[in-house]
Protein backbone atom coordinates (compact mmCIF):
# COMPACT_ATOMS: atom_id res chain seq x y z
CA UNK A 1 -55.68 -40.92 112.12
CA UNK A 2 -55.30 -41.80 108.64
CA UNK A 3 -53.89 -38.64 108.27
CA UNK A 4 -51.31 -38.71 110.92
CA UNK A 5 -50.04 -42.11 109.97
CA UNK A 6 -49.49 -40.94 106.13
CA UNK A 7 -47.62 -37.68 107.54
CA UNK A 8 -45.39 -40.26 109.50
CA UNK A 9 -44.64 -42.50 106.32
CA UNK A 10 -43.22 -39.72 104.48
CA UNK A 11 -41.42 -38.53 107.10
CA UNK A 12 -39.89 -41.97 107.13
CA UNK A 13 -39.35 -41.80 103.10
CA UNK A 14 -37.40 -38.69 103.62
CA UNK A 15 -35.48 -40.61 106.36
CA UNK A 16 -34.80 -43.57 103.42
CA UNK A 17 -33.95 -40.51 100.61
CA UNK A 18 -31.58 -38.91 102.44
CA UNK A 19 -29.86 -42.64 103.54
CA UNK A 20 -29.43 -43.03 99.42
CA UNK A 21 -27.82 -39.78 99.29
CA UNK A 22 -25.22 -40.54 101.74
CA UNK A 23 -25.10 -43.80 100.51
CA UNK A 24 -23.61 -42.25 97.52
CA UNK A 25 -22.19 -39.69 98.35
CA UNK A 26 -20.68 -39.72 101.63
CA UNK A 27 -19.79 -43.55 100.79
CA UNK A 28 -18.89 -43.11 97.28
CA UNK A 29 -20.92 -45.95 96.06
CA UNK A 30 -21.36 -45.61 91.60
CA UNK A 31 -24.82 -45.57 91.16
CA UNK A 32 -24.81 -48.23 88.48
CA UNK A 33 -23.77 -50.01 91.44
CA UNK A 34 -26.05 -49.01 93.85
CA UNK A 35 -28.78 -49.45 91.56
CA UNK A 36 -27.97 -53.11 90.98
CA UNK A 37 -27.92 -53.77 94.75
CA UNK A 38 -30.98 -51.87 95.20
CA UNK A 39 -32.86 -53.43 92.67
CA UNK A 40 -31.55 -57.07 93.69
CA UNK A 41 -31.66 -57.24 97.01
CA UNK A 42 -35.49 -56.11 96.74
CA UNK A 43 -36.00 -59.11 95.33
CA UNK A 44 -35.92 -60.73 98.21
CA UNK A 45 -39.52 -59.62 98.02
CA UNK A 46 -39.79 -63.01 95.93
CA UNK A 47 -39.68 -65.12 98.99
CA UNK A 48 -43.66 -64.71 99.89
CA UNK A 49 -44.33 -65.48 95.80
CA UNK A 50 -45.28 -69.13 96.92
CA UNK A 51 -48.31 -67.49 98.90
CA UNK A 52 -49.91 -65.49 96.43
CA UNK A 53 -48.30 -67.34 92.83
CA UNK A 54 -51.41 -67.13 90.16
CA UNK A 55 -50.95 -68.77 86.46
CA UNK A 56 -51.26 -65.90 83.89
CA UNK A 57 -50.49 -65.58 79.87
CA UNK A 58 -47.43 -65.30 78.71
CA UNK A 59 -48.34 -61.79 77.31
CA UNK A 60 -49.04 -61.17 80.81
CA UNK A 61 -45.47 -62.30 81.99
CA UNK A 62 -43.31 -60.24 78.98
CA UNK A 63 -45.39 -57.33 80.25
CA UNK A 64 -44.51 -57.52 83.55
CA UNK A 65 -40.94 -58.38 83.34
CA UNK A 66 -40.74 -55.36 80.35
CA UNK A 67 -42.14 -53.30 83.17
CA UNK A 68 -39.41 -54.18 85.69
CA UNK A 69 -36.63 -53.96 83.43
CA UNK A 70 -37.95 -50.17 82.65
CA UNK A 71 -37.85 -49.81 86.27
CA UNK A 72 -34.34 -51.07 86.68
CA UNK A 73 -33.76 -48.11 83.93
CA UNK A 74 -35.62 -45.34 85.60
CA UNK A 75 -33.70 -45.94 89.18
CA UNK A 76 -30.94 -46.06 87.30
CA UNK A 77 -31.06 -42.35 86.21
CA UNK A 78 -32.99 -41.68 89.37
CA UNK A 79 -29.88 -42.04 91.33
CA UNK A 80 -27.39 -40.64 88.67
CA UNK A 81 -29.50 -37.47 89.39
CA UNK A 82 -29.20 -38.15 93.14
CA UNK A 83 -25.47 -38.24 92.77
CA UNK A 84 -24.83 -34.76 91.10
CA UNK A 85 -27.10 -32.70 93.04
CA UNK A 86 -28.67 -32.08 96.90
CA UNK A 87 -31.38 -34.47 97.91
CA UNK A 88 -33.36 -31.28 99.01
CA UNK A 89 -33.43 -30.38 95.52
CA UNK A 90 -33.27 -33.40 93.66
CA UNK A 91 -36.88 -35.47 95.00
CA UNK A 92 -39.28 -32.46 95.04
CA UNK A 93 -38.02 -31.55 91.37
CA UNK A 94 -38.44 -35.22 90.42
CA UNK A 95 -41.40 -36.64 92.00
CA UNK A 96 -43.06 -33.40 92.03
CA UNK A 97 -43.22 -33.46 88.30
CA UNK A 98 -43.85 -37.19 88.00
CA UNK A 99 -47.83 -36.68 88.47
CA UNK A 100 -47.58 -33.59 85.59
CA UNK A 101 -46.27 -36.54 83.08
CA UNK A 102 -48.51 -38.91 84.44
CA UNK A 103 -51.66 -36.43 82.97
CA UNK A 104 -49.47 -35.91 79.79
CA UNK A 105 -49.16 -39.86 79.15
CA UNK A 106 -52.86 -40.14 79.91
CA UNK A 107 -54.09 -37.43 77.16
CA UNK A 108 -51.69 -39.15 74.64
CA UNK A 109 -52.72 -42.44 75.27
CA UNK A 110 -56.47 -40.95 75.64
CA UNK A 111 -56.83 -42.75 79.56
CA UNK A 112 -57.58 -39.14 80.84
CA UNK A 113 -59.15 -36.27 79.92
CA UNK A 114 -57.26 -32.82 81.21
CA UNK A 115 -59.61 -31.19 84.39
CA UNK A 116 -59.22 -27.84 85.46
CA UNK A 117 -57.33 -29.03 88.44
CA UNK A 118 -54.91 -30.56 86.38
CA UNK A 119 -54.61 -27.68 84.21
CA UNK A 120 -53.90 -25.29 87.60
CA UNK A 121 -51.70 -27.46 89.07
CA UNK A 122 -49.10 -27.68 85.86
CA UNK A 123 -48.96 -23.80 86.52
CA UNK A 124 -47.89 -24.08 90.31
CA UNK A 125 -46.01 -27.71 89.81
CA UNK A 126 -43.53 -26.68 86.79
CA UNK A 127 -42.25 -23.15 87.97
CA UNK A 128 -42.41 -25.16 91.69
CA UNK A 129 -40.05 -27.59 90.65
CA UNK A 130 -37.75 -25.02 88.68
CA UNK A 131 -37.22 -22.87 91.55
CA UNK A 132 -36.42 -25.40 94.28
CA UNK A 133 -34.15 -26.56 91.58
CA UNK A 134 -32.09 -23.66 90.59
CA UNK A 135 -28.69 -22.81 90.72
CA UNK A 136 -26.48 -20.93 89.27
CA UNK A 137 -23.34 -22.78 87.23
CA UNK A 138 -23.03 -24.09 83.62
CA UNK A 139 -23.67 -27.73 84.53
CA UNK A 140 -27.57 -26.83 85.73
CA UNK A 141 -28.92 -26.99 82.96
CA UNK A 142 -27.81 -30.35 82.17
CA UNK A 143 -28.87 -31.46 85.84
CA UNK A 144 -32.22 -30.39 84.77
CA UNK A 145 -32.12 -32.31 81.77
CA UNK A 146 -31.09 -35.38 83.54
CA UNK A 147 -34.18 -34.40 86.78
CA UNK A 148 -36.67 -34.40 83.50
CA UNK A 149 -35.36 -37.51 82.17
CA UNK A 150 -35.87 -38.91 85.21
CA UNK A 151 -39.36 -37.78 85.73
CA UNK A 152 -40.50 -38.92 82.79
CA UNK A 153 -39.24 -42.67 82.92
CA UNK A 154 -40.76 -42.52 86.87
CA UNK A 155 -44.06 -41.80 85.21
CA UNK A 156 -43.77 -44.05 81.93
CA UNK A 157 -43.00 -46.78 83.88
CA UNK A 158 -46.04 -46.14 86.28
CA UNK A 159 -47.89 -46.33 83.11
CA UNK A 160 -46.24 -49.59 81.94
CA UNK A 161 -47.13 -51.46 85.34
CA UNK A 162 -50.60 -49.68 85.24
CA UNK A 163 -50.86 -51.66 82.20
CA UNK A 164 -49.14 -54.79 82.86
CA UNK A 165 -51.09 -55.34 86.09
CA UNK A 166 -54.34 -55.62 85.00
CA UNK A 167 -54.42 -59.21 84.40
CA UNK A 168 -54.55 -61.26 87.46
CA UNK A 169 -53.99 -60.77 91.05
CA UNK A 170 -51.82 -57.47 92.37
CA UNK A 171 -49.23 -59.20 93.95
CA UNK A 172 -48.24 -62.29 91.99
CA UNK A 173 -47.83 -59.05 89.00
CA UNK A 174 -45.35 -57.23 91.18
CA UNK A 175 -43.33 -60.76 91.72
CA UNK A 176 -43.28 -60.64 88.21
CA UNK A 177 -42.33 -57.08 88.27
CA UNK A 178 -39.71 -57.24 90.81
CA UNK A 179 -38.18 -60.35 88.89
CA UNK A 180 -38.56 -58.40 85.52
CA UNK A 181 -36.51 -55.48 87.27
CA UNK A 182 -33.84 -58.17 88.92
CA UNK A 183 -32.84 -60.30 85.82
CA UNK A 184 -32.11 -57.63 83.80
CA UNK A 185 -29.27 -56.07 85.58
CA UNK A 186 -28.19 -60.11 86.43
CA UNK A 187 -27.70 -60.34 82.72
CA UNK A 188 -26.20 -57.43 82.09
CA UNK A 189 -23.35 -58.93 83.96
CA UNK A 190 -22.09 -60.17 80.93
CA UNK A 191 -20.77 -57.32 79.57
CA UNK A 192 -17.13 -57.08 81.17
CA UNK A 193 -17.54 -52.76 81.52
CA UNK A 194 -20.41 -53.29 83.42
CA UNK A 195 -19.57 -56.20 85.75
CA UNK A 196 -16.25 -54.04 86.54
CA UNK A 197 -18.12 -51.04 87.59
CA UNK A 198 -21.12 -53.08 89.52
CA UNK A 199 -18.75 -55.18 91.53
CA UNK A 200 -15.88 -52.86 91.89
CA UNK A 201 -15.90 -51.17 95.32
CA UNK A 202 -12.32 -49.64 96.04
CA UNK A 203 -13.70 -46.55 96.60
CA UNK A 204 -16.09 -47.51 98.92
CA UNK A 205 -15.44 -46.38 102.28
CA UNK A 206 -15.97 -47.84 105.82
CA UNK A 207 -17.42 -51.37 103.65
CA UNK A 208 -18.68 -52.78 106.86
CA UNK A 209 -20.93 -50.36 108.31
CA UNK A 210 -21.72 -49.38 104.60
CA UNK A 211 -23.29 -52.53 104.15
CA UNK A 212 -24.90 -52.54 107.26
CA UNK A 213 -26.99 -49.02 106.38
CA UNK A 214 -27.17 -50.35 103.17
CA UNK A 215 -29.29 -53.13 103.86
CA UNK A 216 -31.02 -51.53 107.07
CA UNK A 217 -32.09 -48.33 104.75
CA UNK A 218 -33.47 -51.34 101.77
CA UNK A 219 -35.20 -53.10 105.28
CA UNK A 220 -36.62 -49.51 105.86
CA UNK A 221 -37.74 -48.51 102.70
CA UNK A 222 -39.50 -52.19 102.21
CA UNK A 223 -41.61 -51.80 105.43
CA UNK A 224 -42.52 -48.54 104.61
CA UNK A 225 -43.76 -49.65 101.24
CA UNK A 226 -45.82 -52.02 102.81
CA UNK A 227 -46.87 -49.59 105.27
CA UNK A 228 -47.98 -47.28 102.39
CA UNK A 229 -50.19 -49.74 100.60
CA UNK A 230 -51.84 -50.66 103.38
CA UNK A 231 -52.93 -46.97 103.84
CA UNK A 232 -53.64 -47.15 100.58
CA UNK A 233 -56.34 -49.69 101.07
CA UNK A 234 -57.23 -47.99 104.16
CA UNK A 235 -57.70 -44.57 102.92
CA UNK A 236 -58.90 -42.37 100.59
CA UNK A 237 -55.95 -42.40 97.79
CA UNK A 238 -56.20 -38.72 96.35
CA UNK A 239 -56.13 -37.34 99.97
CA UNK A 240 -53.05 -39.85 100.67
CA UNK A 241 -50.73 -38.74 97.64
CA UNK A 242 -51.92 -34.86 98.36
CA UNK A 243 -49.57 -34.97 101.08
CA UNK A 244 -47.10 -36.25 100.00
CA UNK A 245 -45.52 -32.67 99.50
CA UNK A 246 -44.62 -33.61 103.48
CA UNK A 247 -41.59 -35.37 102.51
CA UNK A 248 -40.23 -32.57 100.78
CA UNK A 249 -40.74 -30.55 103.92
CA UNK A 250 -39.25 -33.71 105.74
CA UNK A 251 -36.04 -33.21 103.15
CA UNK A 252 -35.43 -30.07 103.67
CA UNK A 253 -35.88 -30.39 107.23
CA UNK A 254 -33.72 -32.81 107.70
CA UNK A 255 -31.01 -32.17 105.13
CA UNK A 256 -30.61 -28.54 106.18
CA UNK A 257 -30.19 -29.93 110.09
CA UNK A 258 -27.61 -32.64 109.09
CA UNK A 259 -25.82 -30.17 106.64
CA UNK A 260 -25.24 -27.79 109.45
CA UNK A 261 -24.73 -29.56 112.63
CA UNK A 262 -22.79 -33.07 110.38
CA UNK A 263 -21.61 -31.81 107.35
CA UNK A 264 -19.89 -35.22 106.26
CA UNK A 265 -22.90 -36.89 106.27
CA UNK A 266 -24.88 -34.54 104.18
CA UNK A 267 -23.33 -31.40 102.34
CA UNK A 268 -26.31 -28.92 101.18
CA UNK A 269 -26.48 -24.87 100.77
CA UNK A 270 -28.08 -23.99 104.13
CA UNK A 271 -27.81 -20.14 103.66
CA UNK A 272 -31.33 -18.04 103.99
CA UNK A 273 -31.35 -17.63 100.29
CA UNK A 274 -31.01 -21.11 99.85
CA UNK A 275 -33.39 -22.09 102.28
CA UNK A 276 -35.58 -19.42 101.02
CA UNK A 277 -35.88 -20.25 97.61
CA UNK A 278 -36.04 -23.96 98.37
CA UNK A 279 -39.06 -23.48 101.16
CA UNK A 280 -40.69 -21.25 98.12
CA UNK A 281 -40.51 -23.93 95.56
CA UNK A 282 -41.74 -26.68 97.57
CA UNK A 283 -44.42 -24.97 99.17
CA UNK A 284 -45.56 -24.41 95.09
CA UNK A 285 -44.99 -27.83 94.40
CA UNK A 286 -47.20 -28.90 97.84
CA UNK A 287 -49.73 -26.30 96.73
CA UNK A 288 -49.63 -28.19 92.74
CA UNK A 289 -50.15 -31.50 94.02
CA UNK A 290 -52.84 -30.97 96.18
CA UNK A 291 -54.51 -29.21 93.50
CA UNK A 292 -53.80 -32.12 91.20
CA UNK A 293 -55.33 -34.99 93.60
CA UNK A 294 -58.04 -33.02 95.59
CA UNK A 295 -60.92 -31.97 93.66
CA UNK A 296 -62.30 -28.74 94.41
């Protein structure tokens, strides 16, 4: 059952991925501004803080607010990525290298020691990602760049809140987190070229029922995360993230369906060598993954 239900929450996190990219896209939303809504409207998380708030040190509250401002950062580039290439492409090149950093940071910093799985699955995870990745046109490179980039501040800030929440209970950490990630991009308000781009939304169409997805797609994604932590508790965690190559299929599913039958909505190559070479590289990147959380 546990199983079933973590198949079903990645099939709703594709749902929420591809709601960003036609949040972007389709709606022509600046992902500096997206990312400040994002980011501040999940705050609202804040509101349960009375039920769980725990007195830490003030080491203990820099780190965690350090550790949300470098997540306000990594979203940031996250969806700058999103922006300039398909969704289908974009996550499973992203998040399927994220774990491959996360053993690289951990040899580093000495907090892991590289396994044999580990060392398999950066054989199957890196030419994975490349290939559901590639195009062909002088700006992929760059894109590539910019997916690494992206990667990496994923994993270093899964690192930083590793760190940070070690002292004192889980949640009242993440308030601090979540207010950490918040207040940052309120500040940055100050600077005019900022606050122009954040606020400005002339080319924003249909504003109505964009705000209305907007907020039902944040509403989404928040229930889901819930829903994933509670399987987390539930069940076993390395089975749980093995599957999480399911949401690429999801993607790709999905995108490939909308791109054909509602092409406004989502606009991805849907031709059998696309598909081909995108079904090849995520089925390497599943294949890396499991290898990387399921001990054999």
């Amino acid at each position: 059952m546990i199983i079933l239900l973590t198949i079903f929450q990645y099939m709703v996190q594709s749902t929420v991925d591809l709601m960003d990219k036609f949040l972007i896209t389709a709606r022509k939303i600046e992902p500096v501004s997206y990312t400040f809504f994002t980011v501040v409207t999940g705050a609202a998380l804040l509101v349960i803080w009375p039920l769980n708030f725990a007195h830490i040190s003030a080491s203990a509250i820099l780190f965690d607010l350090f550790s949300g401002a470098f997540f306000s950062l990594a979203t940031y580039i996250f969806f700058v990525t999103l922006a300039k290439g398909e969704v289908s492409r974009v996550i499973p090149f992203v998040f399927g290298l994220v774990p491959l950093f996360d053993v690289l940071i951990g040899l580093i910093t000495h907090t892991n020691l590289l396994t044999t799985n580990q060392a398999v699955a950066m054989f199957v995870l890196i030419p994975g990602a490349f290939l559901v990745s590639y195009q062909k046109g002088k700006l992929w490179g760059k894109h590539v760049a910019l997916k690494i980039l992206s990667a990496f501040l994923f994993s270093s800030y899964y690192a930083l809140w590793h760190a940070a929440s070690q002292t004192g209970p889980f949640l009242n950490n993440l308030m601090w987190n979540r207010l950490g990630a918040a207040l940052i991009l309120v500040a940055l308000l100050i600077i005019p070229a900022y606050r122009k781009k954040v606020l400005n939304n002339e080319k924003v169409e249909n504003k109505g029922s964009t705000s209305f997805i907007f907020l039902f797609k944040q509403a989404l994604g928040g229930a889901n995360f819930i829903f994933f932590s509670a399987l987390l508790s539930l069940g076993t965690v390395s089975i749980i993230n093995a599957l999480q190559g399911f949401r690429y299929v999801f993607l790709l599913f999905f995108s490939s369906l909308l791109s054909k039958k509602r092409r406004h909505l989502i606009e991805e190559q849907t031709g059998d060598h696309a598909i081909l070479q995108k079904s090849f590289g995520i089925a390497l990147i599943f294949l890396g993954t499991i290898f990387l959380f399921i001990k054999f």
